[in-house]
N, C-alpha and C. Protein backbone atom coordinates (compact mmCIF):
# COMPACT_ATOMS: atom_id res chain seq x y z
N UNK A 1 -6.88 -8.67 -6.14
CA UNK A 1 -7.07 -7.44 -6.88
C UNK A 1 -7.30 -7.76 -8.36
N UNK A 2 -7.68 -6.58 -8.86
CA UNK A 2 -8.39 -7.41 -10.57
C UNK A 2 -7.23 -6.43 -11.32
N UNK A 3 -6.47 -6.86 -12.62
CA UNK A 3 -5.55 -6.36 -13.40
C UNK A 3 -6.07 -6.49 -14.47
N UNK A 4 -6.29 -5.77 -15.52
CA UNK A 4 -6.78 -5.83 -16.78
C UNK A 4 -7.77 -6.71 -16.79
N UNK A 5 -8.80 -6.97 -15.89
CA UNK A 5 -9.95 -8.05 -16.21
C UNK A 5 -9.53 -8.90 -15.28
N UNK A 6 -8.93 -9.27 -14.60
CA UNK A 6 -8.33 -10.46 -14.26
C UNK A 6 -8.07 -10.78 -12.61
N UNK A 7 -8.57 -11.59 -12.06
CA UNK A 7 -8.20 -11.84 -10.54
C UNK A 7 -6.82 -12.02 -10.24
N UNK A 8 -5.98 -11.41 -9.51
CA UNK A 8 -4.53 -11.93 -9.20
C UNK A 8 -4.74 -11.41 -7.58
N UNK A 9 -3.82 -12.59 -7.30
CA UNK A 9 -4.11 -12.93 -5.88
C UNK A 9 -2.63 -12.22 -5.59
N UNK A 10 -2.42 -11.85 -4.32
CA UNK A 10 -0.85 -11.14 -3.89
C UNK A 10 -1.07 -11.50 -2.17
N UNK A 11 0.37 -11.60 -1.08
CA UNK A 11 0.45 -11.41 0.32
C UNK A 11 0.95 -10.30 0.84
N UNK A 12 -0.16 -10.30 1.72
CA UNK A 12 1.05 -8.74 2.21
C UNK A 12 1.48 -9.68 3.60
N UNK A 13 2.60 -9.05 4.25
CA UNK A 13 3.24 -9.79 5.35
C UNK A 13 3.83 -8.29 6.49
N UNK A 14 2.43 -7.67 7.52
CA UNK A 14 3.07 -6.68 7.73
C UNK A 14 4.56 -7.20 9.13
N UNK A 15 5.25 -6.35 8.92
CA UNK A 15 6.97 -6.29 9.45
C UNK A 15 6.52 -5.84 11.20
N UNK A 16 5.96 -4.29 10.97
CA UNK A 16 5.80 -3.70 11.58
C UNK A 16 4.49 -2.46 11.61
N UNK A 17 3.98 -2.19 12.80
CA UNK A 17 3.33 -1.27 12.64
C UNK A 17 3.29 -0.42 13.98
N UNK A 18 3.49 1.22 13.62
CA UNK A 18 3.93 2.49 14.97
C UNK A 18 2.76 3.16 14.98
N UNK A 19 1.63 2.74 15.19
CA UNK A 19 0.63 4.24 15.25
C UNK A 19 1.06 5.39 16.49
N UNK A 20 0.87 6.59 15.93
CA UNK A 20 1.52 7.38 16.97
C UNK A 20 0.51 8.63 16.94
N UNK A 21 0.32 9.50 17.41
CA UNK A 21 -0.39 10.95 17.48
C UNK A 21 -0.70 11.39 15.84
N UNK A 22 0.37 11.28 15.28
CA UNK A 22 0.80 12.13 13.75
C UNK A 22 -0.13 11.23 13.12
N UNK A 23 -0.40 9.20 13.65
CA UNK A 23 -0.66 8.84 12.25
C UNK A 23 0.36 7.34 12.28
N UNK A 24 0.48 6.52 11.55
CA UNK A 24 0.84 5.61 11.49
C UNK A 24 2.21 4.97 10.34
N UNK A 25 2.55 4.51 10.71
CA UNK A 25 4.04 3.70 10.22
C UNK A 25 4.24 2.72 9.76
N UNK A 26 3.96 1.86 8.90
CA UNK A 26 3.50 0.17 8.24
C UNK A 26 4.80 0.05 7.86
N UNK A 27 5.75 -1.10 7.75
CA UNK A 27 6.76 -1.77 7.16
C UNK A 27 5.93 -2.89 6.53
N UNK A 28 5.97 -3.13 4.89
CA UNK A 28 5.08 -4.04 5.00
C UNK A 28 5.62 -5.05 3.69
N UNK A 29 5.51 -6.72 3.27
CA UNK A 29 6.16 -7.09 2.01
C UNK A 29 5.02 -7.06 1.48
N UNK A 30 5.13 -7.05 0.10
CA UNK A 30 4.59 -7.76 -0.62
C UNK A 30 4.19 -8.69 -1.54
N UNK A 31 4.18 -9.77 -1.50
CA UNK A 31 4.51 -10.64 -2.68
C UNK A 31 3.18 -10.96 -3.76
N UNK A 32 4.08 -10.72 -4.91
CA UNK A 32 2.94 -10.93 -6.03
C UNK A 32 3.13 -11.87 -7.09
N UNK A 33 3.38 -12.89 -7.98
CA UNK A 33 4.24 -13.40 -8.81
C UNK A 33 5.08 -13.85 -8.34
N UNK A 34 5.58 -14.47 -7.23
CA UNK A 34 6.51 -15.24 -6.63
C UNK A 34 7.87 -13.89 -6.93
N UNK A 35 7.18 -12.70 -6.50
CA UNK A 35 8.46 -11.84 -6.07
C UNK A 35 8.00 -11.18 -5.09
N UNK A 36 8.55 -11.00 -4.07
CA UNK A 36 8.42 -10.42 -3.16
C UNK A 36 9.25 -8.67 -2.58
N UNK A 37 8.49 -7.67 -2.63
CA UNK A 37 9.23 -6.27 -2.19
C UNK A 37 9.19 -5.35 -1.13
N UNK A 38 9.46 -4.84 -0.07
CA UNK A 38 9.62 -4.22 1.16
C UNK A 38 8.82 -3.07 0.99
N UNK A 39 8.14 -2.35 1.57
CA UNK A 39 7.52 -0.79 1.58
C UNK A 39 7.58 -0.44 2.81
N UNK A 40 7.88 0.85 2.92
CA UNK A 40 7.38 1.93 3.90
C UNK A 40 6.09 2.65 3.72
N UNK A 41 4.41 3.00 4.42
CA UNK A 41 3.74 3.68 3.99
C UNK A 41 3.23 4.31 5.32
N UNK A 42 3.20 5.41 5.19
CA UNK A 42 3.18 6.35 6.16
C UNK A 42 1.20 6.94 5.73
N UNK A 43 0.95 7.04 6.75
CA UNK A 43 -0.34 7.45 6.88
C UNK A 43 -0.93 8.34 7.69
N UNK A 44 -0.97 9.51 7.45
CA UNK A 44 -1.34 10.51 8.29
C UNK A 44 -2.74 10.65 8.63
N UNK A 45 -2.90 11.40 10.32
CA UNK A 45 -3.77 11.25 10.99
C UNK A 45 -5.24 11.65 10.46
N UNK A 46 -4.96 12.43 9.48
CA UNK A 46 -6.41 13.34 8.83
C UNK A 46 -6.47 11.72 7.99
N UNK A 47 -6.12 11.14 7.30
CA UNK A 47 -6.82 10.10 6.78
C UNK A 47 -6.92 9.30 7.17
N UNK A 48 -6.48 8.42 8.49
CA UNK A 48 -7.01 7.63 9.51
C UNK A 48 -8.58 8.23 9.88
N UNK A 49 -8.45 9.25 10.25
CA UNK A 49 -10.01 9.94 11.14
C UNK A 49 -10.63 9.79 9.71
N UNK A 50 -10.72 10.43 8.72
CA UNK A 50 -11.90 10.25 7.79
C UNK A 50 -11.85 8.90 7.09
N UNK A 51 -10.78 8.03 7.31
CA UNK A 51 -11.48 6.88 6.68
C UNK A 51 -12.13 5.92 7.69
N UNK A 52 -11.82 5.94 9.10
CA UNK A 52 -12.42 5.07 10.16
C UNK A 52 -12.23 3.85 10.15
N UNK A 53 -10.90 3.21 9.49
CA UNK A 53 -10.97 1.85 9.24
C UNK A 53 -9.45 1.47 10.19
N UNK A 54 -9.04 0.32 10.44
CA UNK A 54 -7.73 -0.09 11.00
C UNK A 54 -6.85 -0.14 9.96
N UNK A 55 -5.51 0.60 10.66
CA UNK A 55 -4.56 1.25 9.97
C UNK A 55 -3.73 -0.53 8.58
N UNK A 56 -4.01 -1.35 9.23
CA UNK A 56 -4.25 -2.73 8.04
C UNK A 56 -4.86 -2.87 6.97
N UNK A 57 -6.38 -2.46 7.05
CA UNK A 57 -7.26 -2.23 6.02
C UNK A 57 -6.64 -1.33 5.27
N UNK A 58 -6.43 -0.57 5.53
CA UNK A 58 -5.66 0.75 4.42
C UNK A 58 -4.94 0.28 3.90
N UNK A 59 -3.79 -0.50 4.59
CA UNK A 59 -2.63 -0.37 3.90
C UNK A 59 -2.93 -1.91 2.69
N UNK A 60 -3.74 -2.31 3.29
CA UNK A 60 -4.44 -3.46 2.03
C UNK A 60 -4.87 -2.89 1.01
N UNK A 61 -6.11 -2.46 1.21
CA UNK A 61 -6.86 -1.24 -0.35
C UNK A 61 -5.37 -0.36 -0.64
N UNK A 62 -4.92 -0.12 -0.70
CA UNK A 62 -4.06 0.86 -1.28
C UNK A 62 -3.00 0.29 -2.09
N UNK A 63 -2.31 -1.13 -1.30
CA UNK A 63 -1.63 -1.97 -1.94
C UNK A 63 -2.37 -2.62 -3.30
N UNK A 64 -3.77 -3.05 -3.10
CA UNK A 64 -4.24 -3.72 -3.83
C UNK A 64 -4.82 -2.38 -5.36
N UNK A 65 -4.82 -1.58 -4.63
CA UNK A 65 -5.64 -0.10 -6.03
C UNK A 65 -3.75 0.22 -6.40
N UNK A 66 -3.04 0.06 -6.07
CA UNK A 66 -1.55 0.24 -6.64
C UNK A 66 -1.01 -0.72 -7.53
N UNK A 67 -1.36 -1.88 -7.11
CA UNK A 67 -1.14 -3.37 -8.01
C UNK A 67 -2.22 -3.06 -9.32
N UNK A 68 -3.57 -2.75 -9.32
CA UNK A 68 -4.44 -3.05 -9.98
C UNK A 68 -4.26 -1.72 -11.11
N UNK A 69 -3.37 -0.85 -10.93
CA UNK A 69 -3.17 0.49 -11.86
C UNK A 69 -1.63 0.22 -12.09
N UNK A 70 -1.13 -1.06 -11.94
CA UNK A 70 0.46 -1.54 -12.66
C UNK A 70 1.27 -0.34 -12.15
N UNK A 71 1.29 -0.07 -11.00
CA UNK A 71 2.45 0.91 -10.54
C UNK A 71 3.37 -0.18 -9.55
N UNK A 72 4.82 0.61 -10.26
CA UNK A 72 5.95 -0.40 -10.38
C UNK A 72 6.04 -0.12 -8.95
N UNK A 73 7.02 -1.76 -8.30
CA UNK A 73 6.68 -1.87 -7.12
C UNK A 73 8.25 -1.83 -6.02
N UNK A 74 8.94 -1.42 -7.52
CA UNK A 74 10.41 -1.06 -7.34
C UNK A 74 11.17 0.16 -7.56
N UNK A 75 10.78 1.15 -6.42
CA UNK A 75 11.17 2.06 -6.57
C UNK A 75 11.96 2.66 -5.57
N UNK A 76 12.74 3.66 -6.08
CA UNK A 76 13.64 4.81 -4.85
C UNK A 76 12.82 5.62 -3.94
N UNK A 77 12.37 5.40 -2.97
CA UNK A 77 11.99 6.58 -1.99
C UNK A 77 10.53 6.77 -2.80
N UNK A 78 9.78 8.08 -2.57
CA UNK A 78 8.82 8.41 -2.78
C UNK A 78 8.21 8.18 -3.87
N UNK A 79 6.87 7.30 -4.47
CA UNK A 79 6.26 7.78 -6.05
C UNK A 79 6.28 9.26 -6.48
N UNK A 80 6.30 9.77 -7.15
CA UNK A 80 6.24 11.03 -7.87
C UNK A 80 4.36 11.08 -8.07
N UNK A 81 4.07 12.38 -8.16
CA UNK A 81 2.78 12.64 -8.81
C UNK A 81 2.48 11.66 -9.87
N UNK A 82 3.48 11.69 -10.78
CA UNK A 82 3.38 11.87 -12.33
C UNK A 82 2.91 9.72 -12.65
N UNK A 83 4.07 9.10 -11.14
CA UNK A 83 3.58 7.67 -11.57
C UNK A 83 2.42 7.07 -10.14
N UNK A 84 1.63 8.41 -9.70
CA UNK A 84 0.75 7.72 -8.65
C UNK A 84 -0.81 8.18 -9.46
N UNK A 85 -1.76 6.94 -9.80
CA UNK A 85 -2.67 7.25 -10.18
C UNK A 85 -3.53 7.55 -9.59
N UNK A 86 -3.95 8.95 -9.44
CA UNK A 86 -4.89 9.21 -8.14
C UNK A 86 -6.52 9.48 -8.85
N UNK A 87 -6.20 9.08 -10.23
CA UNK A 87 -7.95 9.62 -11.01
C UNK A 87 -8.36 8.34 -11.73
């Protein structure tokens, strides 16, 4: 992923994955900087169908557009609006 100009390389290591009717379930690490942090990302079925990709790919681009907009990777439960950059 690119950070201020810059290539930085990161692993994801998925745990687990539940696709189910609703949509899908990822347990997934990530290590970036020789630190490594746990996520839950839940993915519902309307954006599986319009993006058409395997529920992996997602959870890659999303990890990697989250790293690349410095959103902290240590947090309680849900991002808030206010620290998810969606523009």
């Amino acid at each position: 992923t690119v950070v201020d100009g810059n290539q930085e390389e990161f692993l994801l290591f998925f745990q687990s994955v539940f696709e189910a009717n609703g949509g899908a379930m990822v347990d997934v690490s990530v290590t970036k900087d020789d630190v490594a942090t746990d996520h839950r990302v839940i993915i519902g079925e309307d954006y599986l169908q319009a993006l058409a990709m395997p529920v992996k790919d997602i959870v890659e681009r999303t990890v990697s557009f989250l790293l690349s907009k410095k959103v902290s990777r240590k947090t309680e439960g849900i991002l808030n609006s206010n620290e998810f950059p969606i523009n």
